[in-house]
Protein backbone atom coordinates (compact mmCIF):
# COMPACT_ATOMS: atom_id res chain seq x y z
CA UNK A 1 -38.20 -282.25 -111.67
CA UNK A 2 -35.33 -284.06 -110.64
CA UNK A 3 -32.92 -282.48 -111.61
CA UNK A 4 -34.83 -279.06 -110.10
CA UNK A 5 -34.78 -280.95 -106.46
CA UNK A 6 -31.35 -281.20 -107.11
CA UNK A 7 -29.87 -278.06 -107.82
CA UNK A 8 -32.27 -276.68 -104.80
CA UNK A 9 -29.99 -278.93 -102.43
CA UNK A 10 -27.20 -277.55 -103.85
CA UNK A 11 -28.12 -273.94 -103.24
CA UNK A 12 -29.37 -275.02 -99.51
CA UNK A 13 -25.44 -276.47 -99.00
CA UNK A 14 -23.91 -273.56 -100.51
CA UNK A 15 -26.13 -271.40 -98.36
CA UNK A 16 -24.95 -273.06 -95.43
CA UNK A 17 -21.24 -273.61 -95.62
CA UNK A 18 -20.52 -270.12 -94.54
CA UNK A 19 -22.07 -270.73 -91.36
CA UNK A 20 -20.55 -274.18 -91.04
CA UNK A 21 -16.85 -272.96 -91.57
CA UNK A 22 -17.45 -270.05 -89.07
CA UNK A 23 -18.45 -272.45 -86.52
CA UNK A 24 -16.33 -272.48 -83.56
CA UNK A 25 -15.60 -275.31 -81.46
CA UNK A 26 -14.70 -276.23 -78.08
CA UNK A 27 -11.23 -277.09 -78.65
CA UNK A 28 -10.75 -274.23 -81.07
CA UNK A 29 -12.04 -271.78 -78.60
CA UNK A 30 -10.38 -273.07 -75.90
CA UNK A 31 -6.90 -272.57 -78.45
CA UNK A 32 -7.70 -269.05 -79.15
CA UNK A 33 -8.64 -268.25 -75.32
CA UNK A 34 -5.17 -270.03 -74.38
CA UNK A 35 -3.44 -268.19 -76.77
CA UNK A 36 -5.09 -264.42 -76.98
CA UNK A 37 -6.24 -263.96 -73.15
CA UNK A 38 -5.22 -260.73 -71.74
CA UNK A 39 -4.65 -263.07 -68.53
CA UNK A 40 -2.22 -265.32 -70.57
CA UNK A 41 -0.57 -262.48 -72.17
CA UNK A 42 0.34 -261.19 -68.05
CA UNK A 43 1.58 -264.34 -67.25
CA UNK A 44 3.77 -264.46 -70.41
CA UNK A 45 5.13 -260.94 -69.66
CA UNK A 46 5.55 -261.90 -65.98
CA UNK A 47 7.71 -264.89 -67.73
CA UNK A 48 9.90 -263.07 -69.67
CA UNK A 49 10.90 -260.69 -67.05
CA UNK A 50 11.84 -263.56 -65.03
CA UNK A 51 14.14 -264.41 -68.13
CA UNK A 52 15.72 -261.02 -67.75
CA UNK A 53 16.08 -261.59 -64.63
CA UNK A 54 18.45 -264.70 -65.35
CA UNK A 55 19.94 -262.36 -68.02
CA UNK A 56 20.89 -259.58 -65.34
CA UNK A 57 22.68 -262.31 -63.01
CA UNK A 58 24.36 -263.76 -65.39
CA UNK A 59 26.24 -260.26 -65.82
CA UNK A 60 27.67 -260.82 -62.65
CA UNK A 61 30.23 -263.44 -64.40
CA UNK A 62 31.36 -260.54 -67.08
CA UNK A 63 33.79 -257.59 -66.17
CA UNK A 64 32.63 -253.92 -65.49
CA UNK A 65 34.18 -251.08 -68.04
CA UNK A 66 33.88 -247.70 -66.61
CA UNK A 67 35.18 -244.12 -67.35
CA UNK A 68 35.88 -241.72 -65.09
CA UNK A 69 37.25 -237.71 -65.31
CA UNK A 70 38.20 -235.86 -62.19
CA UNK A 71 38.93 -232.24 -61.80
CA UNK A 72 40.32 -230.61 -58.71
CA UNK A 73 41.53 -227.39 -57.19
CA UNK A 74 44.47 -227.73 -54.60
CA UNK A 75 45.44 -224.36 -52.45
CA UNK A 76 48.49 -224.22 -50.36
CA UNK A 77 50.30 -221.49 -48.55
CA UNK A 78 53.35 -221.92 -49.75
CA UNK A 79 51.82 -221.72 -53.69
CA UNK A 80 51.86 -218.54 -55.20
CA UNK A 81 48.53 -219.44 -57.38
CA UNK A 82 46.04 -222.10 -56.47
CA UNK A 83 46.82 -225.62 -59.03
CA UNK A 84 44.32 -226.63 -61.07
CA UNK A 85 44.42 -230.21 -62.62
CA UNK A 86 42.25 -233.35 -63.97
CA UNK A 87 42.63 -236.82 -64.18
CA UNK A 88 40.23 -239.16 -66.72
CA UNK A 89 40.98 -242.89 -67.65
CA UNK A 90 39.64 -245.84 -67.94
CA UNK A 91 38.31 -248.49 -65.26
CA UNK A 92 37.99 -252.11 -65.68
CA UNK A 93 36.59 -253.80 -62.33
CA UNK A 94 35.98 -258.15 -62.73
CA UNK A 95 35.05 -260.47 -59.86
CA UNK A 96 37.01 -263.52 -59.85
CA UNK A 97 35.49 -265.15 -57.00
CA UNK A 98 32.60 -264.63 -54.35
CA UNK A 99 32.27 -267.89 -52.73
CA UNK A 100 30.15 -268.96 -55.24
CA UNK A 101 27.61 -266.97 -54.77
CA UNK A 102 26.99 -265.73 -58.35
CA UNK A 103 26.63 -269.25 -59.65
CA UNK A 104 23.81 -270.23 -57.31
CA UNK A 105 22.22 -266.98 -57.54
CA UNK A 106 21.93 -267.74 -61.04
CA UNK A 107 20.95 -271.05 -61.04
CA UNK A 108 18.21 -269.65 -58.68
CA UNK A 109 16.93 -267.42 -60.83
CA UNK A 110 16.73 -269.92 -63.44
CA UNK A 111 14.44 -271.86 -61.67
CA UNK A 112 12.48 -268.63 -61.03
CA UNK A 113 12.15 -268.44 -64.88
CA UNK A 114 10.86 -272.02 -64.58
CA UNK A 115 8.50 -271.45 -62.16
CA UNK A 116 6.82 -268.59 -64.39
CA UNK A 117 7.03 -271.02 -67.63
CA UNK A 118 4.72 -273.42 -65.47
CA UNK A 119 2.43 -270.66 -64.15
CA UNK A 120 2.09 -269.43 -67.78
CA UNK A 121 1.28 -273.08 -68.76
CA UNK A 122 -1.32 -273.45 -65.25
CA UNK A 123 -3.07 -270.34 -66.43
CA UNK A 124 -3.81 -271.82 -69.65
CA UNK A 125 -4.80 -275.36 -68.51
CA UNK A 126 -6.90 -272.88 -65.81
CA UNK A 127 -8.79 -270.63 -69.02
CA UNK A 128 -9.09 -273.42 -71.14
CA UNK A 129 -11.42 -275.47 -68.49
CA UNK A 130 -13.74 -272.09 -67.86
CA UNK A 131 -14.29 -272.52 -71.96
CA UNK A 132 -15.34 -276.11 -71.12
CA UNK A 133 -17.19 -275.15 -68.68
CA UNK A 134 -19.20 -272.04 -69.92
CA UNK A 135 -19.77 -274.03 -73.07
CA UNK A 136 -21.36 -277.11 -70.75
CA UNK A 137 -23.32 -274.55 -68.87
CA UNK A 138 -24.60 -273.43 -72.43
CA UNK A 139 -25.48 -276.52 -73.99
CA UNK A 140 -27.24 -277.32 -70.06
CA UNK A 141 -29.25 -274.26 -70.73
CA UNK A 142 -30.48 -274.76 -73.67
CA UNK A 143 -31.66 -278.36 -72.84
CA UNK A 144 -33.68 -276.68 -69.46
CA UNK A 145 -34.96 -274.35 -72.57
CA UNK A 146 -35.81 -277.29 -74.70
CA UNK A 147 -37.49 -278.82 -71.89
CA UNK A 148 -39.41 -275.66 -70.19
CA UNK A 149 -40.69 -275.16 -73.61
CA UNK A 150 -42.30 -278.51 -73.46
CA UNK A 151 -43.65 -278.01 -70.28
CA UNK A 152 -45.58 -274.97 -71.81
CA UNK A 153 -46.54 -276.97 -74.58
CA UNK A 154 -48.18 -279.37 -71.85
CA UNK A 155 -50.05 -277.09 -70.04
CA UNK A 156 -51.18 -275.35 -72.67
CA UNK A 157 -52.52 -278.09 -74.38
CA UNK A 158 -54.17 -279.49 -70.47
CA UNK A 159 -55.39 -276.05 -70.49
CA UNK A 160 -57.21 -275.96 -73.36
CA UNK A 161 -58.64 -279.51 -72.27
CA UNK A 162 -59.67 -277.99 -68.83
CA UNK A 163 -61.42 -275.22 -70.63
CA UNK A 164 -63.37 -276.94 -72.98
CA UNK A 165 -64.43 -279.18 -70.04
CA UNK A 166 -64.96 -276.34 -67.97
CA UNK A 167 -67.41 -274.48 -70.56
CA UNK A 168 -69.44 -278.07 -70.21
CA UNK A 169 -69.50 -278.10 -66.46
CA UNK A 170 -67.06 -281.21 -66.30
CA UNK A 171 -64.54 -279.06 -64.37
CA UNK A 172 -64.56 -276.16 -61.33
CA UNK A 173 -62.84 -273.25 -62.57
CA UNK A 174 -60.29 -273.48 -59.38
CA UNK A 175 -59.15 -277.01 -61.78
CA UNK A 176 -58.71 -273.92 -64.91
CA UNK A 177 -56.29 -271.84 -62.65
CA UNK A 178 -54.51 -274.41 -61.43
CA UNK A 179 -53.24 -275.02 -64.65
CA UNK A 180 -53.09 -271.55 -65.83
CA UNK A 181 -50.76 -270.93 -62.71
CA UNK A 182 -48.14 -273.96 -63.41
CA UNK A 183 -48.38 -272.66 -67.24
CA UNK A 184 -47.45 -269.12 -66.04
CA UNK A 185 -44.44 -271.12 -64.02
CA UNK A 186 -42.94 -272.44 -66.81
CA UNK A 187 -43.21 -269.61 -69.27
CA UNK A 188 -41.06 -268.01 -66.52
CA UNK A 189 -38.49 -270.75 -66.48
CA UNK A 190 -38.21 -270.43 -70.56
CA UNK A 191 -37.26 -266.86 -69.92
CA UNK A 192 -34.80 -267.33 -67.14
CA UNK A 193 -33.41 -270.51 -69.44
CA UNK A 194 -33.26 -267.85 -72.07
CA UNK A 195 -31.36 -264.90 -70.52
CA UNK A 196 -29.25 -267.58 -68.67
CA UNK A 197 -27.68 -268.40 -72.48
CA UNK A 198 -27.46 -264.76 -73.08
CA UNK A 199 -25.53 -264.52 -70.31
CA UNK A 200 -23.41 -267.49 -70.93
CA UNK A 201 -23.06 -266.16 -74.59
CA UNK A 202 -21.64 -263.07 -73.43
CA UNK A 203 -19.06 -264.71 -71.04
CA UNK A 204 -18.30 -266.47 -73.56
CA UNK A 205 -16.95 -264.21 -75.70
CA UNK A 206 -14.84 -262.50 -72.88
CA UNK A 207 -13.37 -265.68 -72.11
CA UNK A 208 -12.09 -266.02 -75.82
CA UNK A 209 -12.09 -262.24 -77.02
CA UNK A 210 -13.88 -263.38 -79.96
CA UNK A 211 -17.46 -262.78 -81.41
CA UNK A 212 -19.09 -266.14 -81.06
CA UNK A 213 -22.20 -266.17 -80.99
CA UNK A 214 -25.28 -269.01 -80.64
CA UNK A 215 -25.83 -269.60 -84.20
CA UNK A 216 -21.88 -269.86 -84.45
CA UNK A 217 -21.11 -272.26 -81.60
CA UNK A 218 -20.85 -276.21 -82.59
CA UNK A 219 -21.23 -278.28 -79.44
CA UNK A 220 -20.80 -281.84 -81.51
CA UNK A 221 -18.02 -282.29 -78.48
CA UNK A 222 -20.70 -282.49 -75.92
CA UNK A 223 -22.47 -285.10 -77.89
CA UNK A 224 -20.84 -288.30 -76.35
CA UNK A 225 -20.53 -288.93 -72.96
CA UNK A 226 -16.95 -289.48 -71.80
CA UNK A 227 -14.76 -291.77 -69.82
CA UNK A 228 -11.97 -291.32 -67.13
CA UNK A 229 -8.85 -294.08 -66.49
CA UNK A 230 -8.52 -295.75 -63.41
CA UNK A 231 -8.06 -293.82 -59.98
CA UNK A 232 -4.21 -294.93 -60.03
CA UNK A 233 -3.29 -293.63 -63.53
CA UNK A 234 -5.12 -290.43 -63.13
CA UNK A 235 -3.24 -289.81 -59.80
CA UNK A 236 0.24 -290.91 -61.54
CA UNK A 237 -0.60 -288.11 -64.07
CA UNK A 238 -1.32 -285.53 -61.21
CA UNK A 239 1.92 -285.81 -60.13
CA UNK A 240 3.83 -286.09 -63.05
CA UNK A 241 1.81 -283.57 -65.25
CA UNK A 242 -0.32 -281.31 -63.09
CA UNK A 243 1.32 -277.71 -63.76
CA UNK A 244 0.85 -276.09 -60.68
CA UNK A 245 3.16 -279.28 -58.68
CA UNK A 246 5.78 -278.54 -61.62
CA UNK A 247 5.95 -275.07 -60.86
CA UNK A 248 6.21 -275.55 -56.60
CA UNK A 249 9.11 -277.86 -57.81
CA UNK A 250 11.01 -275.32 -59.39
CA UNK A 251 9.81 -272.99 -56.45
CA UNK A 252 11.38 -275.44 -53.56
CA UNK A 253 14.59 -276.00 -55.76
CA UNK A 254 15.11 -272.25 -56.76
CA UNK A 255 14.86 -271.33 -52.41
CA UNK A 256 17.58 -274.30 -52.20
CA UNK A 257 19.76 -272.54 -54.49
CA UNK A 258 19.18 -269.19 -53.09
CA UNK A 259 19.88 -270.52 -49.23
CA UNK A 260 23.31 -272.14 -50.50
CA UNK A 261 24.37 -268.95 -52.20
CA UNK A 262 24.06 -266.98 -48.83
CA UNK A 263 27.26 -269.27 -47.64
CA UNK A 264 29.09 -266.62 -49.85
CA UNK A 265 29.75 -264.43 -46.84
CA UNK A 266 32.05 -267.14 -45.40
CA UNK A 267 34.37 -267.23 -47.73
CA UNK A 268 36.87 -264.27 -49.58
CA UNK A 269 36.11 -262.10 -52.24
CA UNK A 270 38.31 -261.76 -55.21
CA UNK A 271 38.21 -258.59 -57.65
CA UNK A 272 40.68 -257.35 -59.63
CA UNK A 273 40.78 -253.95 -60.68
CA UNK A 274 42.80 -252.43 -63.87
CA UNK A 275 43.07 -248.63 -64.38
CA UNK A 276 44.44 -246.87 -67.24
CA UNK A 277 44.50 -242.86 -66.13
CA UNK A 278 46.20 -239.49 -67.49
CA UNK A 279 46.69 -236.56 -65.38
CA UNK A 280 46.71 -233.24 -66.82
CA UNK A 281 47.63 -229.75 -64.69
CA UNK A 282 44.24 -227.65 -66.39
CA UNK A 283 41.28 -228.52 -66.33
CA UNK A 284 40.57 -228.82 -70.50
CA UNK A 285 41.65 -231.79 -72.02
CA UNK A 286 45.17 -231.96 -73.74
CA UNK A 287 45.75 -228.47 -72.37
CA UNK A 288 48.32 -228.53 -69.61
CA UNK A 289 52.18 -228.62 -69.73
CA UNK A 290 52.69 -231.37 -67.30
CA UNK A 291 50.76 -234.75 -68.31
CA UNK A 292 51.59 -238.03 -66.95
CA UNK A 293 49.89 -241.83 -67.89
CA UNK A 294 49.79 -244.19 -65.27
CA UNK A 295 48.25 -247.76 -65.59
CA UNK A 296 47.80 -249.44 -62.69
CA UNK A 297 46.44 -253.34 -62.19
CA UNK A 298 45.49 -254.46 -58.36
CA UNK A 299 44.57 -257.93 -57.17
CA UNK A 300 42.02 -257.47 -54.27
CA UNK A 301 40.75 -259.68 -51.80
CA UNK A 302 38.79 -259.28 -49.03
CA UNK A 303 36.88 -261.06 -46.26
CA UNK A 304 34.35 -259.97 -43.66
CA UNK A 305 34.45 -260.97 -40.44
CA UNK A 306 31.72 -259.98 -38.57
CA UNK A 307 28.58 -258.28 -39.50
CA UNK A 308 26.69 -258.01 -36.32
CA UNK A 309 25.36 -261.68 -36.91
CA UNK A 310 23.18 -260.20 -40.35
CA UNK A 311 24.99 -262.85 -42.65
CA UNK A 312 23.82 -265.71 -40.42
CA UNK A 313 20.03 -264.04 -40.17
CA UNK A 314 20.34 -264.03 -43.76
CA UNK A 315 21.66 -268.07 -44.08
CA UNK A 316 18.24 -268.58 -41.41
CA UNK A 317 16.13 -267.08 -43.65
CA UNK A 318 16.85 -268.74 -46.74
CA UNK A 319 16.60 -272.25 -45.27
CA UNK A 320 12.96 -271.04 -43.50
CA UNK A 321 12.17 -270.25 -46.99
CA UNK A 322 13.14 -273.13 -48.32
CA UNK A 323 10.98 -274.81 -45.48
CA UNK A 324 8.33 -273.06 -46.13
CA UNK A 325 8.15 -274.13 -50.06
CA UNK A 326 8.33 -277.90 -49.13
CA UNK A 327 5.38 -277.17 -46.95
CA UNK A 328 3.21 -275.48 -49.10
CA UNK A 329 3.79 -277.80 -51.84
CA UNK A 330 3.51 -281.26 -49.58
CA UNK A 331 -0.17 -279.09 -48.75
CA UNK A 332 -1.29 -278.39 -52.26
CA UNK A 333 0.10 -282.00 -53.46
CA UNK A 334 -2.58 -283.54 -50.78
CA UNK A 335 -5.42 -281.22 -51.84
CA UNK A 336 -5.19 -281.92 -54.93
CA UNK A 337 -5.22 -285.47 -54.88
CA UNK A 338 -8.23 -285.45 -52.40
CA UNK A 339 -9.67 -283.20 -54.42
CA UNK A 340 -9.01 -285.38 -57.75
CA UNK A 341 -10.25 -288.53 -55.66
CA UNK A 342 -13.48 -286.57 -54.97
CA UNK A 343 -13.85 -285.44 -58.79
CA UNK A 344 -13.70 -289.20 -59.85
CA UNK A 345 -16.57 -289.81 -56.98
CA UNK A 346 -18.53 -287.28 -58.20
CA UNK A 347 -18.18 -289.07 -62.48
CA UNK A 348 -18.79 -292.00 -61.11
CA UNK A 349 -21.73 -291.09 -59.23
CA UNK A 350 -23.35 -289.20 -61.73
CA UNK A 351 -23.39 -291.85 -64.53
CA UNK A 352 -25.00 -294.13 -61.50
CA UNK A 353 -27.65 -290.96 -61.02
CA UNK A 354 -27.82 -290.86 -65.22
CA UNK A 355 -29.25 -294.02 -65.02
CA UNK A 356 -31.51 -294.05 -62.56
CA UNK A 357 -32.75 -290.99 -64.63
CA UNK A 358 -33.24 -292.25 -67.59
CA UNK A 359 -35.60 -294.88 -66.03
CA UNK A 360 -37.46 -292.28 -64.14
CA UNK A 361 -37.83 -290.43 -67.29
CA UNK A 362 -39.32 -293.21 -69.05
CA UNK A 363 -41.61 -294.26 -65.90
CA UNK A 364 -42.53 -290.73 -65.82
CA UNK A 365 -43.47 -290.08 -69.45
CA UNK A 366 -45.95 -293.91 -68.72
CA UNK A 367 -47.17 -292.17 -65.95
CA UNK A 368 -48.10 -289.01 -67.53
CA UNK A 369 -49.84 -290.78 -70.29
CA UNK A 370 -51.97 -292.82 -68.04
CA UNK A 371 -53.22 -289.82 -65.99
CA UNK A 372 -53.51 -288.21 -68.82
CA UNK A 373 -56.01 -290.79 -70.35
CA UNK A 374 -57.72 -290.87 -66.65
CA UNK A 375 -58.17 -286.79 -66.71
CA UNK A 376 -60.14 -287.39 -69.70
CA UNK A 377 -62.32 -289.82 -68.50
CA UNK A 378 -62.93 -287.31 -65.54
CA UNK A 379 -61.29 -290.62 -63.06
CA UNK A 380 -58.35 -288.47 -61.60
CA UNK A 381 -58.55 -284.67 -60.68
CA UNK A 382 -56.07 -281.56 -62.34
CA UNK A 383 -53.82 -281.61 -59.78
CA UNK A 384 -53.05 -285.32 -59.91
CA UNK A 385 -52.37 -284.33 -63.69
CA UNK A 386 -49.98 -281.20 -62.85
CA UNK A 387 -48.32 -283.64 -60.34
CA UNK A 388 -48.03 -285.69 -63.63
CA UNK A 389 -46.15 -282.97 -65.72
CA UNK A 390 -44.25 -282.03 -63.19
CA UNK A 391 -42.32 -285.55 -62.52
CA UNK A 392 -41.89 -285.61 -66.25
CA UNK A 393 -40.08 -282.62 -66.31
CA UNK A 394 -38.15 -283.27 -63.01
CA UNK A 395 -37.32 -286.64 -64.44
CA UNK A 396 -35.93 -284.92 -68.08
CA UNK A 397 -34.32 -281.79 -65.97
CA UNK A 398 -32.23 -284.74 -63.93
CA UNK A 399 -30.96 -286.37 -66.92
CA UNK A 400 -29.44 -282.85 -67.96
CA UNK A 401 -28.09 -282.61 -64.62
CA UNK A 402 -26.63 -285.66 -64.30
CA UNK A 403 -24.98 -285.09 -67.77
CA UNK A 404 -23.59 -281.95 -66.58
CA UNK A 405 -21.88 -283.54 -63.94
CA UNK A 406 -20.48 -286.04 -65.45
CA UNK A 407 -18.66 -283.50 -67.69
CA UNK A 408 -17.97 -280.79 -65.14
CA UNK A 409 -16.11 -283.56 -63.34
CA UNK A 410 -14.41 -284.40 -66.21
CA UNK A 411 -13.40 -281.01 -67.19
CA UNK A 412 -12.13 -280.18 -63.94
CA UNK A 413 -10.13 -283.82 -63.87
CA UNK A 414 -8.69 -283.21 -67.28
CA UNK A 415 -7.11 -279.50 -65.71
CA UNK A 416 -6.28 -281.76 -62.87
CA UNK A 417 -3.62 -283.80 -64.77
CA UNK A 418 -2.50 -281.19 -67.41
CA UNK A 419 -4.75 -283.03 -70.46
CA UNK A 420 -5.69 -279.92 -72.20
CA UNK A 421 -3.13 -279.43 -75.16
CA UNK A 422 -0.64 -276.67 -74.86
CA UNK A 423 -1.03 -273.75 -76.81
CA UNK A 424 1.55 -271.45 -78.17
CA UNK A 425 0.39 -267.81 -77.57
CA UNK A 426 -0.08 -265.71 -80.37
């Protein structure tokens, strides 16, 4: 017999490892959703063309190699036939120096690359807290479920009290449909509790592009409540981790870079230019009688002048841009400490409202028993019973809530200060 229990246990286990191993997690969905989203994938591709971006200004430093053929057609009066002839060669065109324009316009663009790497890395911070989050509003829903379910139970059970009663003369039937009417309530909110996690379910799987489903969903993570550092540390990691500030860094020091490499204009240009050309009288190559080679190597250098006041315009604009980036991120760096201030508030307040729940709940439950036990003895009426239920599921629904806020807070804080772990996409 024992050894039959046994090998029953075994079966059960081997049963339910498959569904075990294909559980997903938080963190693992929030990998695959940082790593697969079509919305991460733009970024990426937004990042690499800043990269060939740096790749095309960083030509600027290497020679240009062209070829070149010319044919022409000279007449003149004093020619008894019109002369045709060609000319091809060989071009070789390198900027020596542009006031050091180039350089700056390429470390610009190198903090332009930077400034995508950091949006890439925002975005994912950004998707992996809506997994958090539509995973929280899951588990949320299915305690309301968990609890509208025992509401039903409740009523039906006071129900079929108030009937019997009723069919003895012990209760009016207006008593009856009072609680048929509260029963009919909560069946309702078990079936908006139930399309709600549908719903959920379905975002869900958009968020990640995968095919989780409820039975497939471990929210163990959930299970313990969580705590935050102090308000000092978690504004030190703001502003040394937050990836939004890193990228309006790069943005303020790529518009420096750009506004110094407008001072180009001031200063000369340098080119030299080296031809290597062979004229021909026909048009065909290697076809006429008179051919000549000529290679020819020129130094140039030129500077402008004036340019009806466009070049300073230009120098304006780059330092108002420039301006303008400090602005915006002195702006977003205050908002988001406020807003990381008022996150904190909010934990903090809802652990203060968990408790205060939690001894509600269990003042509610001692109150429903009592009036309960009074009903019966016909010493309080139905509706001082409903009124009963109905704190002790207000009392259960506010420990959900407060739990939900306590980790919505925390969710949002944790995106705050960069704490979700980086994820390489795919």
């Amino acid at each position: 017999m024992r050894n039959k229990s046994t090998i029953i246990t075994l079966c059960i286990l081997v049963l339910a490892l498959p569904s075990l191993a294909s559980a997903w997690t938080i963190s693992e969905l929030q990998n695959t959703a940082a790593s697969q989203r079509y919305l991460v994938r733009e970024y990426q591709a937004a990042m690499h063309e800043q990269q060939q971006g740096v790749r095309y200004q960083r030509g600027e430093f290497m020679p240009s190699v062209n070829v070149f053929y010319q044919a022409q057609n000279r007449r003149d009066e004093t020619l008894l036939e019109p002369e045709e002839y060609h000319s091809r060669g060989i071009q070789l065109t390198w900027n020596l120096f542009n006031g050091f324009g180039d350089y700056y316009r390429l470390l610009s663009k190198k903090q332009q690359h930077q400034v995508a790497h950091w949006q890439l890395k925002e975005i994912q911070q950004t998707v992996q807290e809506q997994v958090a989050q539509t995973c929280l509003q899951i588990k949320q829903q299915l305690q309301n479920l968990e609890v509208a379910r025992h509401a039903v139970e409740l009523y039906e059970q006071e129900r079929h009290n108030a009937q019997a009663k009723f069919d003895v003369g012990l209760l009016t039937r207006n008593d009856v449909l009072r609680i048929e009417v509260e029963l009919e309530n909560a069946r309702l909110d078990v079936n908006t509790a139930e399309t709600a996690i549908r719903q959920q379910i379905a975002q869900l799987q958009r968020q990640t592009l995968t095919a989780v489903t409820l039975d497939t969903l471990n929210l163990d993570e959930l299970a313990q409540l969580p705590q935050l550092a102090g308000q000092q540390a978690l504004q030190e990691q703001l502003l040394s981790a937050n990836r939004e500030l890193l990228a309006l860094r790069h943005v303020i020091e790529s518009a420096s870079l750009a506004h110094k490499a407008t001072g180009d204009r001031y200063l000369p240009r340098a080119d030299l230019v080296s031809e290597l050309s062979r004229h021909e009288n026909d048009y065909w190559f290697d076809e006429g009688d008179e051919r000549d080679e000529e290679l020819t190597t020129q130094l140039q250098l030129s500077l402008n002048l004036f340019d009806g006041f466009k070049d300073d315009a230009n120098r304006k604009q780059a330092q108002l841009a420039t301006d303008r980036a400090n602005f915006n991120y002195q702006e977003r760096e205050h908002e988001l400490v406020t807003q990381l201030d008022n996150l904190r508030r909010d934990f903090l307040l809802a652990y203060d409202n968990l408790k205060v729940a939690q001894t509600n709940s269990e003042q509610a439950r001692e109150n429903l028993r009592i009036t309960r036990l009074s009903f019966d003895q016909g010493l309080t009426t139905s509706a001082e019973l409903l009124d009963a239920i109905f704190y002790q599921t207000r009392a259960d629904l506010n420990i959900i809530n407060a739990r939900t806020t306590i980790y919505s807070a925390y969710f949002t804080i944790q995106h705050l200060i960069g704490a979700f772990a980086d994820t390489t996409i795919q």
